[in-house]
C-alpha atoms as a PDB file:
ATOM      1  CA  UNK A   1      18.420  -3.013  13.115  1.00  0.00           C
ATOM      2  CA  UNK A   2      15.745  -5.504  12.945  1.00  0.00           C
ATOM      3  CA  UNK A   3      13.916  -7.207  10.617  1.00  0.00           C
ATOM      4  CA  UNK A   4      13.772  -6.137   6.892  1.00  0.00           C
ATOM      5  CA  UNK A   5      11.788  -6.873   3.718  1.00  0.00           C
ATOM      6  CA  UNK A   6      14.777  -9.782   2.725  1.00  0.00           C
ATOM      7  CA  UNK A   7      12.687 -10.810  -0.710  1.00  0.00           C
ATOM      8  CA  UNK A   8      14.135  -9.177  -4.158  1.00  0.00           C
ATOM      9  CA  UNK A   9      12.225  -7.265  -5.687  1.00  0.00           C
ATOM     10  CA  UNK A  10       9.309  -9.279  -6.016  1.00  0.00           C
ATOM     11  CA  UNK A  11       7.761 -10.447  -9.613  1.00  0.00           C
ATOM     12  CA  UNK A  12       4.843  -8.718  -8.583  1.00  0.00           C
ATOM     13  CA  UNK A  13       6.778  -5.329  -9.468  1.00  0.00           C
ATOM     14  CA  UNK A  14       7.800  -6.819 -12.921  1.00  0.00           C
ATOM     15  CA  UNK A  15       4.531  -5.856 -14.190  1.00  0.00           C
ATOM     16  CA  UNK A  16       1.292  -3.938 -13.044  1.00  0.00           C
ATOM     17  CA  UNK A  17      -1.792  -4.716 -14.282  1.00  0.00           C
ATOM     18  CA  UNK A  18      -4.555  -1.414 -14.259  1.00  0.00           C
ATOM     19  CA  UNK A  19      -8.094  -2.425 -13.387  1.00  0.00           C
ATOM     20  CA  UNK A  20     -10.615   0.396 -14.454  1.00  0.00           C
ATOM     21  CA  UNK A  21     -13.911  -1.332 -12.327  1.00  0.00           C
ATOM     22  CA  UNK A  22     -15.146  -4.086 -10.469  1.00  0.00           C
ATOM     23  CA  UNK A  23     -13.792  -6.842  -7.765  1.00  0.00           C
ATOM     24  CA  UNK A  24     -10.056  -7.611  -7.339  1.00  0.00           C
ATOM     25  CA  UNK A  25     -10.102 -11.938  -7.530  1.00  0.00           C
ATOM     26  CA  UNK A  26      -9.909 -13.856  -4.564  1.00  0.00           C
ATOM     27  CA  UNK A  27     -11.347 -15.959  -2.100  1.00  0.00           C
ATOM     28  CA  UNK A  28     -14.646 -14.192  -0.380  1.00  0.00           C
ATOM     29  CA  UNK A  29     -13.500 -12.814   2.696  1.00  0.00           C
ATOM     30  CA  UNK A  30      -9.770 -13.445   2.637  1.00  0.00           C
ATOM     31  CA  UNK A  31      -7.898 -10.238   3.441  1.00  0.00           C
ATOM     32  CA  UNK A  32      -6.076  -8.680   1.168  1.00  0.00           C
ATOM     33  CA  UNK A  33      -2.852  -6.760   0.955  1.00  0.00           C
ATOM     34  CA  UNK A  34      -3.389  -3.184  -0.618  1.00  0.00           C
ATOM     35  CA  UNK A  35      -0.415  -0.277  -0.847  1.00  0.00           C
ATOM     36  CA  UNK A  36      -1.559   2.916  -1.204  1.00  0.00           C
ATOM     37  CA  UNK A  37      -0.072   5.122  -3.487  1.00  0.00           C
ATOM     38  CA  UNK A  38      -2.604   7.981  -4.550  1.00  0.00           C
ATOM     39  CA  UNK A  39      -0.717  10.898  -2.626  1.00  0.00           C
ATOM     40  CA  UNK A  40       1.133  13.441  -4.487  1.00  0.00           C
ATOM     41  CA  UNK A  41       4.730  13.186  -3.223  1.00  0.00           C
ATOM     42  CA  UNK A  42       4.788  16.684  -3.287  1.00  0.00           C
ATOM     43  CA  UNK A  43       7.274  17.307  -0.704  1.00  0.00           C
ATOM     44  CA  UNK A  44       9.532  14.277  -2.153  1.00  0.00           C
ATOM     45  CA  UNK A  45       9.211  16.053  -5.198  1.00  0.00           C
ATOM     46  CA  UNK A  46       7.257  13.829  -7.294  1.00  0.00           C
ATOM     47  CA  UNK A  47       5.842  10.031  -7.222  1.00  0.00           C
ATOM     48  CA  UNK A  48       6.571   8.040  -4.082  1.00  0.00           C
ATOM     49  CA  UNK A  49       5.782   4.725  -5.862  1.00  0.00           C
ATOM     50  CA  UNK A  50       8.631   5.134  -7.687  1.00  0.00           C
ATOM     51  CA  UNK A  51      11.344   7.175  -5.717  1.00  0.00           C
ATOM     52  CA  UNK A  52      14.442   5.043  -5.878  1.00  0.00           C
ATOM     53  CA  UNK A  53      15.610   3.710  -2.475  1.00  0.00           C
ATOM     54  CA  UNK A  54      18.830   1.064  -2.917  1.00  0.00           C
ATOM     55  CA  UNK A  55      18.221   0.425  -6.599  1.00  0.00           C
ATOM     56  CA  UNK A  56      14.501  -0.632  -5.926  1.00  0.00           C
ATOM     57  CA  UNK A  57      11.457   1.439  -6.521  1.00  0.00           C
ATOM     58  CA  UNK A  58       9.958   2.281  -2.802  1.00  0.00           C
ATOM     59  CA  UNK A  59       6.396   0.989  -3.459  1.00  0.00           C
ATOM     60  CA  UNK A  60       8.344  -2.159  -4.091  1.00  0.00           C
ATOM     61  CA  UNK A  61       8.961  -2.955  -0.073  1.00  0.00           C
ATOM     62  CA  UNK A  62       5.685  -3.086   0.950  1.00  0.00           C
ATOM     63  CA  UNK A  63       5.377  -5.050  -2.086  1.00  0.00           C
ATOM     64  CA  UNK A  64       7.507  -7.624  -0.911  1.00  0.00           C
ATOM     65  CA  UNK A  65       6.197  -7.792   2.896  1.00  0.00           C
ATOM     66  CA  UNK A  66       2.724  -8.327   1.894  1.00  0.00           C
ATOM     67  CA  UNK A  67       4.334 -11.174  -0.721  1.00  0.00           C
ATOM     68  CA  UNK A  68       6.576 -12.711   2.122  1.00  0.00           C
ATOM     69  CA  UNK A  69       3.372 -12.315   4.807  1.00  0.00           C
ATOM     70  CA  UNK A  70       1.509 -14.487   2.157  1.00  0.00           C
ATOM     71  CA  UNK A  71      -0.988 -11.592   1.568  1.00  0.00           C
ATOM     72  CA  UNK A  72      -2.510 -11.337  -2.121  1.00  0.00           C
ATOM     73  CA  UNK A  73      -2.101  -7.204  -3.091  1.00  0.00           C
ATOM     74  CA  UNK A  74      -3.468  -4.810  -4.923  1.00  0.00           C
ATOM     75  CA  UNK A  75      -2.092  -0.972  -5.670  1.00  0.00           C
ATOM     76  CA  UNK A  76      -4.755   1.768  -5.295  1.00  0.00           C
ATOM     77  CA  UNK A  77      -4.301   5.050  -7.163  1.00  0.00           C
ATOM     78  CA  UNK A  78      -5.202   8.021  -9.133  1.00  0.00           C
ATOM     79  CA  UNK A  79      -6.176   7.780 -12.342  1.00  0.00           C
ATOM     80  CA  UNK A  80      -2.411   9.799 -13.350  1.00  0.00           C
ATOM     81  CA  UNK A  81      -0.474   8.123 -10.882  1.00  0.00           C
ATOM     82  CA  UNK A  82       3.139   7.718 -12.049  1.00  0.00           C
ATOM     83  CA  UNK A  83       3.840   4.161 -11.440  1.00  0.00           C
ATOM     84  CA  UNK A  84       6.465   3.777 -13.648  1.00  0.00           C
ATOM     85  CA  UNK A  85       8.095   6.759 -15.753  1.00  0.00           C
ATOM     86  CA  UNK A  86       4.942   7.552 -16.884  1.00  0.00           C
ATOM     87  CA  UNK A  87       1.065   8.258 -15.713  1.00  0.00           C
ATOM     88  CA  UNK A  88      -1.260   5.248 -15.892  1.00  0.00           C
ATOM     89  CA  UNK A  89      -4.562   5.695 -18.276  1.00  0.00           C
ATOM     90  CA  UNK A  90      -8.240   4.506 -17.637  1.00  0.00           C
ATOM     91  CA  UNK A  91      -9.051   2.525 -20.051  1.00  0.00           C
ATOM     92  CA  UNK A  92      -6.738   2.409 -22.967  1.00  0.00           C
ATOM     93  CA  UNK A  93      -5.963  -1.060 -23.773  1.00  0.00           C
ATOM     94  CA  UNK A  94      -2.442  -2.366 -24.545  1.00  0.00           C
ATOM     95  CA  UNK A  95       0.945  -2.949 -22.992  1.00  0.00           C
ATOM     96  CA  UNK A  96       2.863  -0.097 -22.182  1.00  0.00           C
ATOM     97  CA  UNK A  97       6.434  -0.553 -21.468  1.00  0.00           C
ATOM     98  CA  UNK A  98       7.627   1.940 -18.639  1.00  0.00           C
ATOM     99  CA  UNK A  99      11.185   3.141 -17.979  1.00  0.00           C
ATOM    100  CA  UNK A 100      14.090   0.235 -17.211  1.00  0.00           C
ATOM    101  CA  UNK A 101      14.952   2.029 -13.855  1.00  0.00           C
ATOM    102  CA  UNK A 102      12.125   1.042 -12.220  1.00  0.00           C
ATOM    103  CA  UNK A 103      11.217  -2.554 -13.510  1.00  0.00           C
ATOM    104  CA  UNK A 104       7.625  -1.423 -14.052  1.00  0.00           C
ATOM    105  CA  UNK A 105       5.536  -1.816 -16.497  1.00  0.00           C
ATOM    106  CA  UNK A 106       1.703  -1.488 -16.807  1.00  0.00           C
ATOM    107  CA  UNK A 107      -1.384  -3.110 -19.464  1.00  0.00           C
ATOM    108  CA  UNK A 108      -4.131  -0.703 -19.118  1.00  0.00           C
ATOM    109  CA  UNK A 109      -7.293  -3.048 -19.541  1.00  0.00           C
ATOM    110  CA  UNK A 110     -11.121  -1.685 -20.361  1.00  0.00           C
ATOM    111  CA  UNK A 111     -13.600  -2.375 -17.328  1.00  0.00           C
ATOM    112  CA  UNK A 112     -15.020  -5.202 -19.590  1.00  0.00           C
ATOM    113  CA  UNK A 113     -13.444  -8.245 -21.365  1.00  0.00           C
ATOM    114  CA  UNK A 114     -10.033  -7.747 -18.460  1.00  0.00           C
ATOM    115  CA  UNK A 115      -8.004 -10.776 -19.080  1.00  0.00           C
ATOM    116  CA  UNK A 116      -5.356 -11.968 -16.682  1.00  0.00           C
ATOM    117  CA  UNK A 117      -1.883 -13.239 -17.552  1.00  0.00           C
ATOM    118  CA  UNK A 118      -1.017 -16.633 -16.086  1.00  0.00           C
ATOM    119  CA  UNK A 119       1.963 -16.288 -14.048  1.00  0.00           C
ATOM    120  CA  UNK A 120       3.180 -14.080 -10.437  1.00  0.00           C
ATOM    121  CA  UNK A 121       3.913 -11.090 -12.400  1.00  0.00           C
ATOM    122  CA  UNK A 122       1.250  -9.467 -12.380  1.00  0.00           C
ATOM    123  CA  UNK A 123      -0.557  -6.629  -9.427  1.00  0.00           C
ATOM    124  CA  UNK A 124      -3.925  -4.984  -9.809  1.00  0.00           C
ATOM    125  CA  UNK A 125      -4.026  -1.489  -9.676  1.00  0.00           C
ATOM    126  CA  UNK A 126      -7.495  -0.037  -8.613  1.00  0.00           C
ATOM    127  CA  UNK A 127      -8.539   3.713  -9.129  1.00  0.00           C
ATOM    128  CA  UNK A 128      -9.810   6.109  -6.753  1.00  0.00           C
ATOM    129  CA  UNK A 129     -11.290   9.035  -7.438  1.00  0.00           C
ATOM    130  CA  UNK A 130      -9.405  12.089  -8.582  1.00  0.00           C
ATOM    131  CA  UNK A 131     -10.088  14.016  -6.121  1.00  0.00           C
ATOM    132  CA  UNK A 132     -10.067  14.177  -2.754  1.00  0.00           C
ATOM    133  CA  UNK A 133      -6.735  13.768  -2.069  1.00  0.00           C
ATOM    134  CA  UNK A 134      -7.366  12.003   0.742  1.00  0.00           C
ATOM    135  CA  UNK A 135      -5.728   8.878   2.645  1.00  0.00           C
ATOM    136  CA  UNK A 136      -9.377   7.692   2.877  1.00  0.00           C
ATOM    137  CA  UNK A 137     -10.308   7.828  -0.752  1.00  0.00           C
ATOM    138  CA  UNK A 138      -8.088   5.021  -1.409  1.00  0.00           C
ATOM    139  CA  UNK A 139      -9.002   2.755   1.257  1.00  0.00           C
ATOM    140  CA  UNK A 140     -12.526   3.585   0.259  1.00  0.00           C
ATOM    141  CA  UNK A 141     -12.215   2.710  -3.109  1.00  0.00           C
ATOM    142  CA  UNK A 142     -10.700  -0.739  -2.157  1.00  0.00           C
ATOM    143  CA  UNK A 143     -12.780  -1.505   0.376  1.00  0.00           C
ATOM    144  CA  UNK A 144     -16.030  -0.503  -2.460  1.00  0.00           C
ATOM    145  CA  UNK A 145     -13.983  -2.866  -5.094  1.00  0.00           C
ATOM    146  CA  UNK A 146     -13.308  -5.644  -3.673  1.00  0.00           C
ATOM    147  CA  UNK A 147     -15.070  -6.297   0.079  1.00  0.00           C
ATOM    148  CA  UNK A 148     -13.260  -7.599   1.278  1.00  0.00           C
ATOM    149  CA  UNK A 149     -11.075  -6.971   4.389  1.00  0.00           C
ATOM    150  CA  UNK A 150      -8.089  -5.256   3.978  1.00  0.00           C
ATOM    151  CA  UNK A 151      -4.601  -4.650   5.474  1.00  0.00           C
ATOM    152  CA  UNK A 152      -3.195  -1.322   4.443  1.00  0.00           C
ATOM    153  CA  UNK A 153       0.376   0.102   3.790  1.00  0.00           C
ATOM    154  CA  UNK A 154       1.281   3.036   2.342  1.00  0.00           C
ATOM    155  CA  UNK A 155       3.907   2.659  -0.493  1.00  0.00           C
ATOM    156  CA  UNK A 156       6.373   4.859   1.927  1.00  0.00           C
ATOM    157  CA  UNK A 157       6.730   2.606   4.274  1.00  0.00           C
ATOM    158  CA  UNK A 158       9.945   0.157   3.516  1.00  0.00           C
ATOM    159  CA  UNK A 159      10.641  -1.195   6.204  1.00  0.00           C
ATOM    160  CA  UNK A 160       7.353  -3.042   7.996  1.00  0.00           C
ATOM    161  CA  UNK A 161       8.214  -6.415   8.858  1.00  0.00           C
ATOM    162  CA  UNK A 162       5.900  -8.768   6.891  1.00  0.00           C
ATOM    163  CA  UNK A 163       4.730 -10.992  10.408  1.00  0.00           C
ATOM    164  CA  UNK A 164       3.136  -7.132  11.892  1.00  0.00           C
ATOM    165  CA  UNK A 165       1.056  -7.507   8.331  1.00  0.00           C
ATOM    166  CA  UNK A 166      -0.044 -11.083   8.689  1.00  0.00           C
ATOM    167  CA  UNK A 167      -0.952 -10.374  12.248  1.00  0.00           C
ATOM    168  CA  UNK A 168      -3.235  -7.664  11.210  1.00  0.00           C
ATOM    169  CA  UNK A 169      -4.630 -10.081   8.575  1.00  0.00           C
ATOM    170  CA  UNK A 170      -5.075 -12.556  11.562  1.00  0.00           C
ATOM    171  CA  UNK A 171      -6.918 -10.259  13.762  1.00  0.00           C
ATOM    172  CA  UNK A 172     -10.655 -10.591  14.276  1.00  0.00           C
ATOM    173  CA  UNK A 173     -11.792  -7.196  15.022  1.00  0.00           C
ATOM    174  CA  UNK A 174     -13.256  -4.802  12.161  1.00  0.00           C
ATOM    175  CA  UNK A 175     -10.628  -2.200  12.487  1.00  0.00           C
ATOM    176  CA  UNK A 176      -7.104  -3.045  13.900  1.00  0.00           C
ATOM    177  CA  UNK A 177      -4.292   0.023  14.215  1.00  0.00           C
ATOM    178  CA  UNK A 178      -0.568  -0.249  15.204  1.00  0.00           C
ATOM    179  CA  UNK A 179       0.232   2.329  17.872  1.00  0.00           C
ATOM    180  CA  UNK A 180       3.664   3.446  17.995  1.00  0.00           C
ATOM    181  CA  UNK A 181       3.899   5.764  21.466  1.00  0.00           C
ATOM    182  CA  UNK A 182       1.215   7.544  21.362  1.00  0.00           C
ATOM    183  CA  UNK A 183       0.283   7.927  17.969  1.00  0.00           C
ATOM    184  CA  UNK A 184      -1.719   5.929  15.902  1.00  0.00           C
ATOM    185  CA  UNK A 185      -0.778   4.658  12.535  1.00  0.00           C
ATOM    186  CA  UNK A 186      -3.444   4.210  10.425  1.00  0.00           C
ATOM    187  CA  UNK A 187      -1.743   3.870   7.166  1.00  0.00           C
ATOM    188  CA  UNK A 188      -0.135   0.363   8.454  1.00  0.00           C
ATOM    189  CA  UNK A 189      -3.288  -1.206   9.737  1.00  0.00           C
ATOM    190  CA  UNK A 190      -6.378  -3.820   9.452  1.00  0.00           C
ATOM    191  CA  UNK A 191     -10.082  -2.423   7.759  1.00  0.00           C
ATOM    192  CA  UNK A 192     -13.048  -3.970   6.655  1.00  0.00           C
ATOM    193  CA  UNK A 193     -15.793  -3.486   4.762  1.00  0.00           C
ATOM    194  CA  UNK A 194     -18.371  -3.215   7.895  1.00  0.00           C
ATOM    195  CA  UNK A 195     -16.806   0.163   8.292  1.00  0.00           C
ATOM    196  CA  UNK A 196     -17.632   1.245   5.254  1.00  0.00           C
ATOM    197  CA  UNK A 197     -20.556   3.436   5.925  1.00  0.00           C
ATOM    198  CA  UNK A 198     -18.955   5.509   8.582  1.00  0.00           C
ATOM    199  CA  UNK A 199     -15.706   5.741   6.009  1.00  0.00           C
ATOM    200  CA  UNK A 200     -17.789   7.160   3.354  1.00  0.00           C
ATOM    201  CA  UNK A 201     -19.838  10.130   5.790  1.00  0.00           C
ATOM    202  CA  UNK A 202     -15.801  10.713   7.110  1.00  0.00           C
ATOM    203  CA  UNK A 203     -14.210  11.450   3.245  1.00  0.00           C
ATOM    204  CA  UNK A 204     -17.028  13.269   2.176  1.00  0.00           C
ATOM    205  CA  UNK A 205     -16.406  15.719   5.214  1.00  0.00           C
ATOM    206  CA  UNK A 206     -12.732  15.727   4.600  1.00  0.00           C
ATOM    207  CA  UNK A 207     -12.295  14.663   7.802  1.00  0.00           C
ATOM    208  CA  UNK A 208      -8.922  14.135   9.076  1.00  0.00           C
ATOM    209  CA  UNK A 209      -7.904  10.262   8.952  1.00  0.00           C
ATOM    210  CA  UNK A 210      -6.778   9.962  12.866  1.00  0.00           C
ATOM    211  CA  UNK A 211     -10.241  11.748  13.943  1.00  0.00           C
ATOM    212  CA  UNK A 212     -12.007   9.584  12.174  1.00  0.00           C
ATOM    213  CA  UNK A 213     -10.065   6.408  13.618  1.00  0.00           C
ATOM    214  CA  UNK A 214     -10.823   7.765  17.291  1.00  0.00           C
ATOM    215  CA  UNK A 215     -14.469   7.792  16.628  1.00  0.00           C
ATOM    216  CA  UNK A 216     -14.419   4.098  15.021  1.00  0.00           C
ATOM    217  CA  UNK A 217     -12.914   2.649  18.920  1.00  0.00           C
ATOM    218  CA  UNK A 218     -10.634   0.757  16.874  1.00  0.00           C
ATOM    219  CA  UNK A 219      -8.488  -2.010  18.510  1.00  0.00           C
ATOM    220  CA  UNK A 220      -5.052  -0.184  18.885  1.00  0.00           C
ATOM    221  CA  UNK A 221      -2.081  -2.602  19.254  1.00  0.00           C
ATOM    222  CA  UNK A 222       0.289  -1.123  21.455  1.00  0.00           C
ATOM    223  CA  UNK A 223       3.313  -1.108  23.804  1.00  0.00           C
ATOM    224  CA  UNK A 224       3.885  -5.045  24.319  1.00  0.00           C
ATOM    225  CA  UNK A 225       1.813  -6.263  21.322  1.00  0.00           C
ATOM    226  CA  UNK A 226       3.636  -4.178  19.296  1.00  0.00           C
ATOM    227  CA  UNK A 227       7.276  -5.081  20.787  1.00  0.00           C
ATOM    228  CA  UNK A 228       7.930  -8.423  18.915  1.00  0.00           C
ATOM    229  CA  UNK A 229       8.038  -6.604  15.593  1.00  0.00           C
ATOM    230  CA  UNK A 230      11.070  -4.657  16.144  1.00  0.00           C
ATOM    231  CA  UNK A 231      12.108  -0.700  16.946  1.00  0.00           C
ATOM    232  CA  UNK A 232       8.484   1.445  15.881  1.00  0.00           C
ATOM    233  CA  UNK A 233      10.945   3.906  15.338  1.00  0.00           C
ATOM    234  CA  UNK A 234      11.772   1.726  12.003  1.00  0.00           C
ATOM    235  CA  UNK A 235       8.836  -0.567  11.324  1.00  0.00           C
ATOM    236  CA  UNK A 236       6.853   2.715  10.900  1.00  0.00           C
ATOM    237  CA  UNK A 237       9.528   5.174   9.425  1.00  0.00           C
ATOM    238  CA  UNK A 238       7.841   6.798   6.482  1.00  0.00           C
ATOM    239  CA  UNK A 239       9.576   8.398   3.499  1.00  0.00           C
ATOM    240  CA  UNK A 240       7.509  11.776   2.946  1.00  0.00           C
ATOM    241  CA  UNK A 241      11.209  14.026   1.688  1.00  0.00           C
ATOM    242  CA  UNK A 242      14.424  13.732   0.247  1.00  0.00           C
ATOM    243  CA  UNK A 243      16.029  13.901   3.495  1.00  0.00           C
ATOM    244  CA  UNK A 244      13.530  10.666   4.712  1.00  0.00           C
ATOM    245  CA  UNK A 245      14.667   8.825   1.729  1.00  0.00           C
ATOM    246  CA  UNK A 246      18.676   9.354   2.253  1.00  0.00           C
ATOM    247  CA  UNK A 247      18.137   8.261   5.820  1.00  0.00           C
ATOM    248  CA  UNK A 248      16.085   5.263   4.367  1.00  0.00           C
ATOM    249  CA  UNK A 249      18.739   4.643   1.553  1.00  0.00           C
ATOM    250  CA  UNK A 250      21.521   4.413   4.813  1.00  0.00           C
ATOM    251  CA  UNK A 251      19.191   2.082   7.042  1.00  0.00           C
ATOM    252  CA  UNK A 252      19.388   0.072   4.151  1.00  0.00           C
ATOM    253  CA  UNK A 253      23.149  -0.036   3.518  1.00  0.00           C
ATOM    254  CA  UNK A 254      23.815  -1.025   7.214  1.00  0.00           C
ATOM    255  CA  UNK A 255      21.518  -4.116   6.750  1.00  0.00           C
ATOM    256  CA  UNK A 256      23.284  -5.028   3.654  1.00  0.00           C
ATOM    257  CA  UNK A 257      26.320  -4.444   5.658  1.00  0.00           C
ATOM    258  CA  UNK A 258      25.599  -6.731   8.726  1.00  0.00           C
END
């Protein structure tokens, strides 16, 4: 059924690490892998990151693609995100072991004296804002963190191949969306800090994410470009309800099964 997200779950899952403030590390300018995961799951009923789809916590796949495309990554949330069994807390220091069936834990650091753990366990978590709930207040909120460019994913989206997310890393142009038919997908796509301006004006209207692409004249990779990375019918199937995730859970099984 095409390609899939082959890596276990990746080390970067073993633990989270919460940053309150300031610039994720990394080379100036290098794009960077971010999976957004600041939406309520309310029609899942309850937190996307860590739905279980075959054994694995979802937010784990995009995870792994950004891992295998050789992306660095970051997770942006809210502030009470459940990212583990339990909501994550600005700025209470100390490890805090989360539940086994997930693999997750977090160590909530204070804006100042953050320390980093030698080793590949470990993912920076950035906050956004409370509220909106809004796809654009996490991409804001990375983009205002780190500035660097970034390629987004949502956390519900298991199976984009990993060489679709280093081509978007590749690309030149400021703002670079997948178009599957006719339909953009700007939750799987390439934005950089140039935009920023026009990003802010756009979330503080509300303004729905797809208008706001339109009026950006982004590059939209379609039809042909989009062909080598397998069926867009799969490389952008998103798990938004229980019925998405049993249909997930069963693309899954016939992988494991080939």
């Amino acid at each position: 059924m095409g390609e899939r997200n082959e890596a276990a779950t990746p080390a970067a899952v073993t633990e989270v690490r919460v940053k309150a403030e300031g610039s994720a590390a990394g080379p100036e300018g290098a794009p960077l892998g971010v999976v957004l995961a600041g939406g309520r799951g309310s029609r899942l009923g309850g937190a996307k990151p860590t739905a279980v789809l075959a054994g694995r916590p979802l937010i784990s796949y995009p995870l792994a693609a950004l891992a295998e495309a050789g992306l660095e990554a970051v997770v942006v949330a809210k502030p009470d995100t459940d990212l583990g069994g339990r909501p994550l807390a600005r700025g209470r220091p100390g490890g805090r072991p989360l539940s086994r069936e997930t693999g997750l834990k977090t160590t909530a650091l204070d804006g100042t004296g953050q320390r980093s753990t030698p080793g590949v366990g470990d993912v920076v978590v950035l906050f956004e804002p409370e509220e909106p709930v809004h796809p654009l207040a996490g991409i804001v909120a990375a983009l205002r963190q780190t500035g660097r460019p970034l390629v987004v994913i949502g956390c519900d989206f298991p199976f984009v191949p990993p060489a679709l997310l280093r081509a978007l890393a590749d690309a030149p142009e400021a703002l670079v969306v997948p178009t599957p038919g006719d339909a953009p997908q700007p939750l799987v796509a390439r934005w950089t800090p140039a935009l920023l301006p026009a990003l802010e004006a756009a979330l503080a209207r509300e303004e729905p994410l797809r208008r706001t692409v339109a009026a950006l004249s982004p590059r939209l990779l379609e039809g042909p470009e989009l062909a080598p990375f397998g069926d867009p019918a799969r490389v952008f199937f998103n798990v938004n309800t229980p019925a998405d995730l049993h249909h997930a859970e069963g693309a899954v099984s016939s992988l494991d099964g080939d």
